[in-house]
C-alpha atoms as a PDB file:
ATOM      1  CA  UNK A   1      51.011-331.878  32.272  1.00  0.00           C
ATOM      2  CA  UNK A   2      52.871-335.386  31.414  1.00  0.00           C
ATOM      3  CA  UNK A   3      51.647-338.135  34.074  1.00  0.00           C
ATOM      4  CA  UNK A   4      54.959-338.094  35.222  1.00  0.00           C
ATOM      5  CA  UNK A   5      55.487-334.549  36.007  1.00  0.00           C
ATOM      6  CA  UNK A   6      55.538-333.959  40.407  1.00  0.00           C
ATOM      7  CA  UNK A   7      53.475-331.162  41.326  1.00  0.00           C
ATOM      8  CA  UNK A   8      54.445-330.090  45.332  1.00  0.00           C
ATOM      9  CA  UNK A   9      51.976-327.718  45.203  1.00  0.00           C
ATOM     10  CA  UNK A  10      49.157-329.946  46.221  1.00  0.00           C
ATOM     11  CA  UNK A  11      51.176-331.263  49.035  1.00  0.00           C
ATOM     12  CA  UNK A  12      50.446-330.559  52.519  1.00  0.00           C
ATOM     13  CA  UNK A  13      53.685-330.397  53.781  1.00  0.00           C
ATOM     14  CA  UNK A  14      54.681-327.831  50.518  1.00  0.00           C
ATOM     15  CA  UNK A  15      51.269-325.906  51.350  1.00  0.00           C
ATOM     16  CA  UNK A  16      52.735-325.784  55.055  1.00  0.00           C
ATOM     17  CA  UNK A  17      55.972-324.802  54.451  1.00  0.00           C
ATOM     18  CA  UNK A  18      54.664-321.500  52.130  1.00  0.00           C
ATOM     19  CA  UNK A  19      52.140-320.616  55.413  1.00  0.00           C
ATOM     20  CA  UNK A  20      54.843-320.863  57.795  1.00  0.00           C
ATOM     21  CA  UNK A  21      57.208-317.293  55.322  1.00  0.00           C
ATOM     22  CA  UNK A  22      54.406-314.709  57.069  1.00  0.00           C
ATOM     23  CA  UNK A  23      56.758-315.294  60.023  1.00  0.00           C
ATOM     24  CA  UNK A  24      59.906-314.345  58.021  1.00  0.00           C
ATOM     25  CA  UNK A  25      61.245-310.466  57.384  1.00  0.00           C
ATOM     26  CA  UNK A  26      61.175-310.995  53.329  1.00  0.00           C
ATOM     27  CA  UNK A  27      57.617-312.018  53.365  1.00  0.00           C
ATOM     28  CA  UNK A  28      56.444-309.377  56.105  1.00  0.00           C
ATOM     29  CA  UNK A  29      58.462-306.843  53.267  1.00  0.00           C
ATOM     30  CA  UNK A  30      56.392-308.471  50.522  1.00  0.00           C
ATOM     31  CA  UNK A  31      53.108-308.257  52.205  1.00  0.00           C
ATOM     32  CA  UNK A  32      53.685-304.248  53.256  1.00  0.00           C
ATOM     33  CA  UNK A  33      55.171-303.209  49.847  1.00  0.00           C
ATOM     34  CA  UNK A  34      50.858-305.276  48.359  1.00  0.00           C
ATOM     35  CA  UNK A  35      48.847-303.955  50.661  1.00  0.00           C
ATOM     36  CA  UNK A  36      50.484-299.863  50.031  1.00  0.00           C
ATOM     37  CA  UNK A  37      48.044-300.593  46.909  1.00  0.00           C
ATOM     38  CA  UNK A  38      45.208-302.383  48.366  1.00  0.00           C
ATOM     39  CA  UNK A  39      42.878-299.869  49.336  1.00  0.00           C
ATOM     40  CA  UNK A  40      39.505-301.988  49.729  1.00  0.00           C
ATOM     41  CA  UNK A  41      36.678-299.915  49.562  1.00  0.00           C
ATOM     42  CA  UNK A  42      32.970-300.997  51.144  1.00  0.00           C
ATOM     43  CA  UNK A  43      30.683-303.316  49.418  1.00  0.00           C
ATOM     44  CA  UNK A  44      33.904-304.131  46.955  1.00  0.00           C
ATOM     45  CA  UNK A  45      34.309-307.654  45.735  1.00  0.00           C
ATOM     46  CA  UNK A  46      37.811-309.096  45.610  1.00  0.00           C
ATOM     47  CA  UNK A  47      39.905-312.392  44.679  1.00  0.00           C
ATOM     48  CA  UNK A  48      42.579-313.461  46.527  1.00  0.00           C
ATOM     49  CA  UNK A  49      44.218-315.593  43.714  1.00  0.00           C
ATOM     50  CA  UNK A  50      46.542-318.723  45.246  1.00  0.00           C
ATOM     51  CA  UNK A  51      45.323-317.426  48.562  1.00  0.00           C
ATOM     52  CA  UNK A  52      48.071-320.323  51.010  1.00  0.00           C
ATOM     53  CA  UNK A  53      47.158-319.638  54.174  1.00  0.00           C
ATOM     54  CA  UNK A  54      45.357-316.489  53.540  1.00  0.00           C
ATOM     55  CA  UNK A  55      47.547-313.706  55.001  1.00  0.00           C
ATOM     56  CA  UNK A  56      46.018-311.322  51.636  1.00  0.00           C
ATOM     57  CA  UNK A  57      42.744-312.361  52.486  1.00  0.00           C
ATOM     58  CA  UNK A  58      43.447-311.490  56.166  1.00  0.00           C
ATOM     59  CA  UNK A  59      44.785-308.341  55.328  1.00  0.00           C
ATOM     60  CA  UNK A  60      41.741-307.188  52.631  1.00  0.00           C
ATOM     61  CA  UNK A  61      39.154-307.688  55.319  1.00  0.00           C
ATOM     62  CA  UNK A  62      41.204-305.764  58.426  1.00  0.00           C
ATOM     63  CA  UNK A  63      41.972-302.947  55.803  1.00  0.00           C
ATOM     64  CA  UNK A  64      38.218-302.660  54.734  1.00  0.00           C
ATOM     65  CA  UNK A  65      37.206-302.829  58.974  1.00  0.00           C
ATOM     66  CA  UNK A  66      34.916-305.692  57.733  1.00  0.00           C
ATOM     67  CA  UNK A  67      33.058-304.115  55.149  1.00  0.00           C
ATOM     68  CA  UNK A  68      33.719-305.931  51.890  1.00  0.00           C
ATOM     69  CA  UNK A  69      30.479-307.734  50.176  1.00  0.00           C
ATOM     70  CA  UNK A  70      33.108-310.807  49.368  1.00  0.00           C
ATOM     71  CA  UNK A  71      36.412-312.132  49.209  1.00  0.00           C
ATOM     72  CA  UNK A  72      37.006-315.399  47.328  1.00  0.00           C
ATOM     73  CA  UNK A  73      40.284-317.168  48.310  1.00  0.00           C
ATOM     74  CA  UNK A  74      41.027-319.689  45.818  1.00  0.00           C
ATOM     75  CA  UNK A  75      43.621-322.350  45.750  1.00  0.00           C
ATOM     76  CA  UNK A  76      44.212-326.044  44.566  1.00  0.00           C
ATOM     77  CA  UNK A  77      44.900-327.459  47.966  1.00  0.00           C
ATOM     78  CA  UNK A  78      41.927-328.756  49.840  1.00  0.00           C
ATOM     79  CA  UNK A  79      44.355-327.933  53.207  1.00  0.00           C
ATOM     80  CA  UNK A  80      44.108-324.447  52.414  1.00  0.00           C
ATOM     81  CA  UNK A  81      40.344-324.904  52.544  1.00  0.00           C
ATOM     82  CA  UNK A  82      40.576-325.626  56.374  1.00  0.00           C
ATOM     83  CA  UNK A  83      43.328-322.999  56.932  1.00  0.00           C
ATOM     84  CA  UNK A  84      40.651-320.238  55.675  1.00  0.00           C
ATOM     85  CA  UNK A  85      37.921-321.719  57.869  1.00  0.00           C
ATOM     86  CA  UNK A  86      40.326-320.640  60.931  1.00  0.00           C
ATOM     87  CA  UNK A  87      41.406-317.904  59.621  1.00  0.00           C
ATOM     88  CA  UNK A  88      37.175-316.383  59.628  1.00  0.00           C
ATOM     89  CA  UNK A  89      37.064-317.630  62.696  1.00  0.00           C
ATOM     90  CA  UNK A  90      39.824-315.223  63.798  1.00  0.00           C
ATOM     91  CA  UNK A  91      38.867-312.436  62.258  1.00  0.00           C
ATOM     92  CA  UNK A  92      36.592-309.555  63.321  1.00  0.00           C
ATOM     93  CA  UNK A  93      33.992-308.434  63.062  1.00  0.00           C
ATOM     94  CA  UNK A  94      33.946-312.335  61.749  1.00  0.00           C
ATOM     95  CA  UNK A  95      33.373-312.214  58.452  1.00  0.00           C
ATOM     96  CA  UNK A  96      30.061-314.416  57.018  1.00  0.00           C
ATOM     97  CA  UNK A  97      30.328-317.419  54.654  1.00  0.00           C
ATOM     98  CA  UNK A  98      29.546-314.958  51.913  1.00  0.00           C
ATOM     99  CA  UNK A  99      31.631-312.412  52.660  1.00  0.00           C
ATOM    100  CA  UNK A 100      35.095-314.631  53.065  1.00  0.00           C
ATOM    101  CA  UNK A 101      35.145-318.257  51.127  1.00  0.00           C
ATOM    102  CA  UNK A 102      36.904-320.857  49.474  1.00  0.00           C
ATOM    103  CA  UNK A 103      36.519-322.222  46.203  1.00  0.00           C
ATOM    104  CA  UNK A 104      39.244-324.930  45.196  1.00  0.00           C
ATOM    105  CA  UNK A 105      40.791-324.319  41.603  1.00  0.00           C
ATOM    106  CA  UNK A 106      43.683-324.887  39.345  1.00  0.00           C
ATOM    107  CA  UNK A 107      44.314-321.592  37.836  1.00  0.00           C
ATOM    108  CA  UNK A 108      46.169-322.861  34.777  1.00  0.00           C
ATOM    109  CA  UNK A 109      43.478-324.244  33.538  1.00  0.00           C
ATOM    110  CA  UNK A 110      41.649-320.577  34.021  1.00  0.00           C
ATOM    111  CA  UNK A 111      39.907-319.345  36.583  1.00  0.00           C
ATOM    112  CA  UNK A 112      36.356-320.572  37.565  1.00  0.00           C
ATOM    113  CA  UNK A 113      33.397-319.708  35.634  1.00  0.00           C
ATOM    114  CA  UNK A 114      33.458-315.978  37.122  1.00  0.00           C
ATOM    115  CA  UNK A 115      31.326-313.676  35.292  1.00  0.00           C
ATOM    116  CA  UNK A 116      33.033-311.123  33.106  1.00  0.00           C
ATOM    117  CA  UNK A 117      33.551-307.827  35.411  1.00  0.00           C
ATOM    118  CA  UNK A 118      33.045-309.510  38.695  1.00  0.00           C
ATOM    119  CA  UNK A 119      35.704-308.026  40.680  1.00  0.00           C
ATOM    120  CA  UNK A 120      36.608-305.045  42.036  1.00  0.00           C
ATOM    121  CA  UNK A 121      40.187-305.942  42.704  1.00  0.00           C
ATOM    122  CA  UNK A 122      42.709-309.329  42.586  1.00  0.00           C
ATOM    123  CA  UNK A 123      45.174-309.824  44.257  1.00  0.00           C
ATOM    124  CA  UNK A 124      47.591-312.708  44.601  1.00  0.00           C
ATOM    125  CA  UNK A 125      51.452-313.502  46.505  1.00  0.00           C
ATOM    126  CA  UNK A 126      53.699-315.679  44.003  1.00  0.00           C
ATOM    127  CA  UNK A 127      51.306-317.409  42.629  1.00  0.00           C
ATOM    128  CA  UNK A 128      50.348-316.226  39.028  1.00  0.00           C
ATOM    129  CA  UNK A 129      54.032-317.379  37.834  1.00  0.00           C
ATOM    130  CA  UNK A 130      52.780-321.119  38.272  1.00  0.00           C
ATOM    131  CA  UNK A 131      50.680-321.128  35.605  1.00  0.00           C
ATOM    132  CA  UNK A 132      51.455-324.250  33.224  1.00  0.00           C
ATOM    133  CA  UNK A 133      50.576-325.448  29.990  1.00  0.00           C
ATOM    134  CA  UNK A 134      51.588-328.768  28.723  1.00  0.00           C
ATOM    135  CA  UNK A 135      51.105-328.836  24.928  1.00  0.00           C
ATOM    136  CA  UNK A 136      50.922-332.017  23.537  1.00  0.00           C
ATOM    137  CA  UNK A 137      51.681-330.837  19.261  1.00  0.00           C
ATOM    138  CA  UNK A 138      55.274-330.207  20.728  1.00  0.00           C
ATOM    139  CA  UNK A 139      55.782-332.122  23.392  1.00  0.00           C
ATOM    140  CA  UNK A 140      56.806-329.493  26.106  1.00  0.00           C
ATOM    141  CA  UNK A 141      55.295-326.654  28.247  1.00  0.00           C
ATOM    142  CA  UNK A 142      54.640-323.451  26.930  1.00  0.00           C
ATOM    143  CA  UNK A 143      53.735-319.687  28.593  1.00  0.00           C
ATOM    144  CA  UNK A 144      49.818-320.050  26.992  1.00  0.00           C
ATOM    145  CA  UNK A 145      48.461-320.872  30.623  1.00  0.00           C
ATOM    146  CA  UNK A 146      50.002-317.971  31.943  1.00  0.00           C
ATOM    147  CA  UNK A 147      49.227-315.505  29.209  1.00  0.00           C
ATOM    148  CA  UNK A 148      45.737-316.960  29.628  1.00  0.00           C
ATOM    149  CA  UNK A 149      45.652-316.802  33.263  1.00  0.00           C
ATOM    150  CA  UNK A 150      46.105-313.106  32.493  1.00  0.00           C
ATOM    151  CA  UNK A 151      44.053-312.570  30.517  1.00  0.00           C
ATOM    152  CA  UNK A 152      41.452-313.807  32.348  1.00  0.00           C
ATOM    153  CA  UNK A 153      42.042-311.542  34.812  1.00  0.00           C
ATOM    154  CA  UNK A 154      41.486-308.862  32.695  1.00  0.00           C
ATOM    155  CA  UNK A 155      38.275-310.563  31.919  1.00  0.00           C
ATOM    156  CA  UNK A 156      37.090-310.971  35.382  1.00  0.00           C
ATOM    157  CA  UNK A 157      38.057-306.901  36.382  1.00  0.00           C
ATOM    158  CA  UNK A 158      35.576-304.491  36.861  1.00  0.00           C
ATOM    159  CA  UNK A 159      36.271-301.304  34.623  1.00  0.00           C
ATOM    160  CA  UNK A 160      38.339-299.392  36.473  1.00  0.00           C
ATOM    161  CA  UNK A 161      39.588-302.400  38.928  1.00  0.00           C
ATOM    162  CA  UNK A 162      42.633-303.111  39.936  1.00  0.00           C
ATOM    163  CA  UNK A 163      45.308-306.100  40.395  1.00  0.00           C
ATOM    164  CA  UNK A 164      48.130-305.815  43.040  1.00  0.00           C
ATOM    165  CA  UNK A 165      50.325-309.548  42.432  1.00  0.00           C
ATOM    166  CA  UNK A 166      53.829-310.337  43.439  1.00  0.00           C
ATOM    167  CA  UNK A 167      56.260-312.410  40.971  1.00  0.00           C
ATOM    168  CA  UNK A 168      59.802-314.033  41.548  1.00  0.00           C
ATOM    169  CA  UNK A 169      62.399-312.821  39.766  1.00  0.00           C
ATOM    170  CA  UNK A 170      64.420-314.488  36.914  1.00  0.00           C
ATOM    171  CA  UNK A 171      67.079-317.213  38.404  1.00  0.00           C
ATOM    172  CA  UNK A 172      65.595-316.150  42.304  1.00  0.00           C
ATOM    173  CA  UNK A 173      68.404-317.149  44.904  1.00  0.00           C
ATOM    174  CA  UNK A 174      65.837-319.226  47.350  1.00  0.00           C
ATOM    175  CA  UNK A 175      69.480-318.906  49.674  1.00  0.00           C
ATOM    176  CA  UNK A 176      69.312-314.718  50.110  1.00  0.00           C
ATOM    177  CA  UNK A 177      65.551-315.118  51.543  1.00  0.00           C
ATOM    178  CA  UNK A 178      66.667-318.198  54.305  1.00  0.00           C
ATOM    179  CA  UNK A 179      69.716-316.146  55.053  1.00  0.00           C
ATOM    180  CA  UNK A 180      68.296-312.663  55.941  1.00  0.00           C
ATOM    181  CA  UNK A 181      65.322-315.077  58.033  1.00  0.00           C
ATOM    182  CA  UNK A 182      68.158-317.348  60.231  1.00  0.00           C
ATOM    183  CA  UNK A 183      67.277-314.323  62.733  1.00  0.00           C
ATOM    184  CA  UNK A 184      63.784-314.745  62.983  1.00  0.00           C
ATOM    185  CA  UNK A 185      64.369-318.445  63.226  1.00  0.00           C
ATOM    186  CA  UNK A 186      65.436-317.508  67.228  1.00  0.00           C
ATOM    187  CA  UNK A 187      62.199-315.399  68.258  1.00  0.00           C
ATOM    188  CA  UNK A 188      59.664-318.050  67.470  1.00  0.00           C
ATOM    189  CA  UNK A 189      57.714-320.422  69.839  1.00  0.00           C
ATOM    190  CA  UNK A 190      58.723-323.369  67.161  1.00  0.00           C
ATOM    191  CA  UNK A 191      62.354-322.463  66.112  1.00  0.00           C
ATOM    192  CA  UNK A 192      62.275-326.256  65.043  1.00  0.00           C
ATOM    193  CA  UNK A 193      59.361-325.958  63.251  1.00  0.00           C
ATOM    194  CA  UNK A 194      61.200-322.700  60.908  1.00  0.00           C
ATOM    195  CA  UNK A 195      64.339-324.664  60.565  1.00  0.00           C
ATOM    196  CA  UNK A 196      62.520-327.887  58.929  1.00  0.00           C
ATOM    197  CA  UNK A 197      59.879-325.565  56.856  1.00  0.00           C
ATOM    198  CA  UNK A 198      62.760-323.465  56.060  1.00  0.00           C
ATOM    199  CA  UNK A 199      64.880-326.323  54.409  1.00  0.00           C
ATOM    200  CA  UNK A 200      61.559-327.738  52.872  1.00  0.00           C
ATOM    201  CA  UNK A 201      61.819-324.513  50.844  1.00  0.00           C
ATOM    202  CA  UNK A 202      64.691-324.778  50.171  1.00  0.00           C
ATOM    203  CA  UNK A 203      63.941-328.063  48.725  1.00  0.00           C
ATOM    204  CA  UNK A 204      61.320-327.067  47.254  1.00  0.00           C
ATOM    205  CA  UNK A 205      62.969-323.927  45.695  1.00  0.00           C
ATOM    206  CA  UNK A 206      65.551-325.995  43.661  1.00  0.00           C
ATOM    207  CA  UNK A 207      62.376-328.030  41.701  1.00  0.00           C
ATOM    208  CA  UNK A 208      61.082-324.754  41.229  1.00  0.00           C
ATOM    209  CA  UNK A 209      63.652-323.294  39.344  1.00  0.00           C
ATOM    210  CA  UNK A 210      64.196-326.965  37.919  1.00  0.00           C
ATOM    211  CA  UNK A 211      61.190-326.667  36.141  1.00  0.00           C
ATOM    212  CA  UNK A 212      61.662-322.994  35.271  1.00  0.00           C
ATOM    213  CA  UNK A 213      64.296-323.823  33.357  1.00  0.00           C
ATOM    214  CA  UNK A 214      61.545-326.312  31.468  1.00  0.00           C
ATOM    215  CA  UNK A 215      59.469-323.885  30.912  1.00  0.00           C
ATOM    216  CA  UNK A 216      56.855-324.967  33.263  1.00  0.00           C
ATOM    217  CA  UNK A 217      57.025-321.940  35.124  1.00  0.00           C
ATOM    218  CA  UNK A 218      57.882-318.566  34.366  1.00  0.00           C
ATOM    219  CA  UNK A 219      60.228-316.151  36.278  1.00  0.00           C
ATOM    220  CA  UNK A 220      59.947-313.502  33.371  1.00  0.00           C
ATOM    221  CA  UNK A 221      62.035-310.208  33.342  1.00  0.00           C
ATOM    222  CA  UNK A 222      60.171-307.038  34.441  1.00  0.00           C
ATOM    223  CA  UNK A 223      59.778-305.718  30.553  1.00  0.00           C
ATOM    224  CA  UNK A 224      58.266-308.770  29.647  1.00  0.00           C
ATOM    225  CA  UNK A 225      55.589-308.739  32.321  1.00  0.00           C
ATOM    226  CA  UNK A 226      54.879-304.985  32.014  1.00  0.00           C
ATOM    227  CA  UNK A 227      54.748-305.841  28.138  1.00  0.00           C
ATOM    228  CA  UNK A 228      52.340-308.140  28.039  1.00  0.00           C
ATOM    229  CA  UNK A 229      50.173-306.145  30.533  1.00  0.00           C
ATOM    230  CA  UNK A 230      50.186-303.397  28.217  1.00  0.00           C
ATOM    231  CA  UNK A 231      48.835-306.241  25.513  1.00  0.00           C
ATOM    232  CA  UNK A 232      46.085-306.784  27.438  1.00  0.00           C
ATOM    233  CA  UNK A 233      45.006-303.627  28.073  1.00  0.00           C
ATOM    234  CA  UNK A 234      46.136-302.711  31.883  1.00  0.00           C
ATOM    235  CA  UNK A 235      47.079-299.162  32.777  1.00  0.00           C
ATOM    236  CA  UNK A 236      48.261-297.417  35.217  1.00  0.00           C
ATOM    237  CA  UNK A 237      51.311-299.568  35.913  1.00  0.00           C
ATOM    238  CA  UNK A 238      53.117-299.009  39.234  1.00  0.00           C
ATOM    239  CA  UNK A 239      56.029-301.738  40.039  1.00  0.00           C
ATOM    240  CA  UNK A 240      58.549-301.913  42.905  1.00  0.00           C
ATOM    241  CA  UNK A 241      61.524-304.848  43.882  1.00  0.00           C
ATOM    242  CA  UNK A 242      60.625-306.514  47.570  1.00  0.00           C
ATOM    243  CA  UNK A 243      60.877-309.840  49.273  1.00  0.00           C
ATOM    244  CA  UNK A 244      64.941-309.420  49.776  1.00  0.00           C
ATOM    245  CA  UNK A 245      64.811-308.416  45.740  1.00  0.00           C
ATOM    246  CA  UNK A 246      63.480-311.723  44.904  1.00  0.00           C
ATOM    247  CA  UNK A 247      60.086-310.618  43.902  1.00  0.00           C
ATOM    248  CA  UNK A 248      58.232-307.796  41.951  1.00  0.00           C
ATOM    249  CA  UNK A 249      55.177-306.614  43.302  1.00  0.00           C
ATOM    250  CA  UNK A 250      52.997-305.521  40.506  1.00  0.00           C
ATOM    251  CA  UNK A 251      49.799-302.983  40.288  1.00  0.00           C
ATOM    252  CA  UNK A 252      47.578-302.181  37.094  1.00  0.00           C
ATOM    253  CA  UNK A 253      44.565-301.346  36.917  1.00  0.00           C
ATOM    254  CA  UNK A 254      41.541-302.240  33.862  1.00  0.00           C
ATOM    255  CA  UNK A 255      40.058-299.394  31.893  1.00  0.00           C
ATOM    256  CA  UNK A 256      39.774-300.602  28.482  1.00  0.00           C
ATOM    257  CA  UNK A 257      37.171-303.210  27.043  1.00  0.00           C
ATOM    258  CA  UNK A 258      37.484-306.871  28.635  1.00  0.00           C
ATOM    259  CA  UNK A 259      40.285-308.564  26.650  1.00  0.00           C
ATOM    260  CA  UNK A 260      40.028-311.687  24.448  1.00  0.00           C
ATOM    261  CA  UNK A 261      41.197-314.993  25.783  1.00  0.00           C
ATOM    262  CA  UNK A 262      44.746-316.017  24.383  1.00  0.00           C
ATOM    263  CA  UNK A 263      43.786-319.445  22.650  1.00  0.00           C
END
């Protein structure tokens, strides 16, 4: 990434902003359209990938009644490191510091030094789409970090695994999700706190697709995504249109021999 290049995402007030949509209707319609292919199963190992706040991780550990061996929740904000020590404090039964922990990593760089076939399932909430590559032969970003990033989950899968991720859609309209969430903004103990988090996103939203249209990020077409799924050797595909139809919510599953990292 050129020196120059902003990245909001390891900004506290961006990392609060994205903890503050659980509250909204299009994220509670995201998070029930993932976790209809969850299904943790006892002893199971899973990563929540770009975890925020951890409403996945939340959600893996009350669906599995506490029985998972581990969930890592990794992110690249050292706030969201704090936000998941709450959050096991919450939970019950409470969860162990080897059964629900943090690790701190930038994803387009790969993921940490997991061992191949480590997880029984991934899963991860707009996230994978930020995945960046600057390459410095030509002078611009490219989609090898995300291809990559893919890959290496993939590599990291259990036979027979699965990953359950949510994407944007190409060109998303940031304005359809604040709109069908003004509603919401009404029932909450901090209606101030919604409105300013709410613009923030809005804000935030706009360098988004900014930098989409760089070719930083990637807000691919359906096809594409299923495509290159199918390159890597996935199966199984299941997909379905959610967060006010600004998001696909993706599950595949790994049968085939761990693929090769894209160079």
């Amino acid at each position: 990434m050129p020196h120059t290049d902003v990245n909001h995402w390891a900004e506290d007030d961006c990392a609060k902003a994205v903890w503050d949509q659980h509250l909204l209707p299009p994220y509670q319609e995201l998070l029930a359209d993932t976790l209809r292919g969850l299904d943790p199963r006892p002893g199971e190992r899973w990563l929540d990938l770009g975890c925020g706040g951890g409403q996945l991780s939340a959600a893996l550990w009350r669906l599995s009644h506490g029985t998972l061996a581990e969930i890592v929740a990794l992110d690249c904000a050292a706030i969201n490191a704090e936000q998941i020590d709450r959050l096991r404090a919450r939970l019950q039964p409470r969860p162990g510091n080897d059964q629900l922990h943090f690790v701190t990593g930038n994803f387009s760089a790969g993921l940490p030094k997991f061992a191949d076939n480590t997880f029984d399932g991934i899963v991860s909430g707009l996230a994978i789409s930020y995945a960046e590559h600057w390459d410095e032969s030509v002078q611009r970003y490219t989609d090898a970090g995300y291809d990559n990033l893919l890959a290496e989950i993939h590599r990291v899968l259990k036979p027979g695994g699965r990953v359950i991720f949510s994407v944007n859609v190409p060109d998303p309209r940031w304005g359809r999700i604040f709109l069908k969430s003004l509603g919401q903004g009404f029932r909450v103990s901090k209606p101030f706190r919604f409105l300013v988090n709410g613009l923030r996103m809005m804000r935030y939203g706009r360098w988004l697709k900014r930098e989409a249209r760089r070719g930083r990020f990637h807000y691919l077409p359906l096809p594409e995504i299923v495509a290159r799924l199918d390159r890597l050797g996935f199966e199984g595909l299941k997909c379905r249109l959610s967060y006010a139809g600004q998001a696909y919510v993706i599950q595949a599953w790994r049968f085939a021999e761990p693929a090769r990292l894209v160079a």
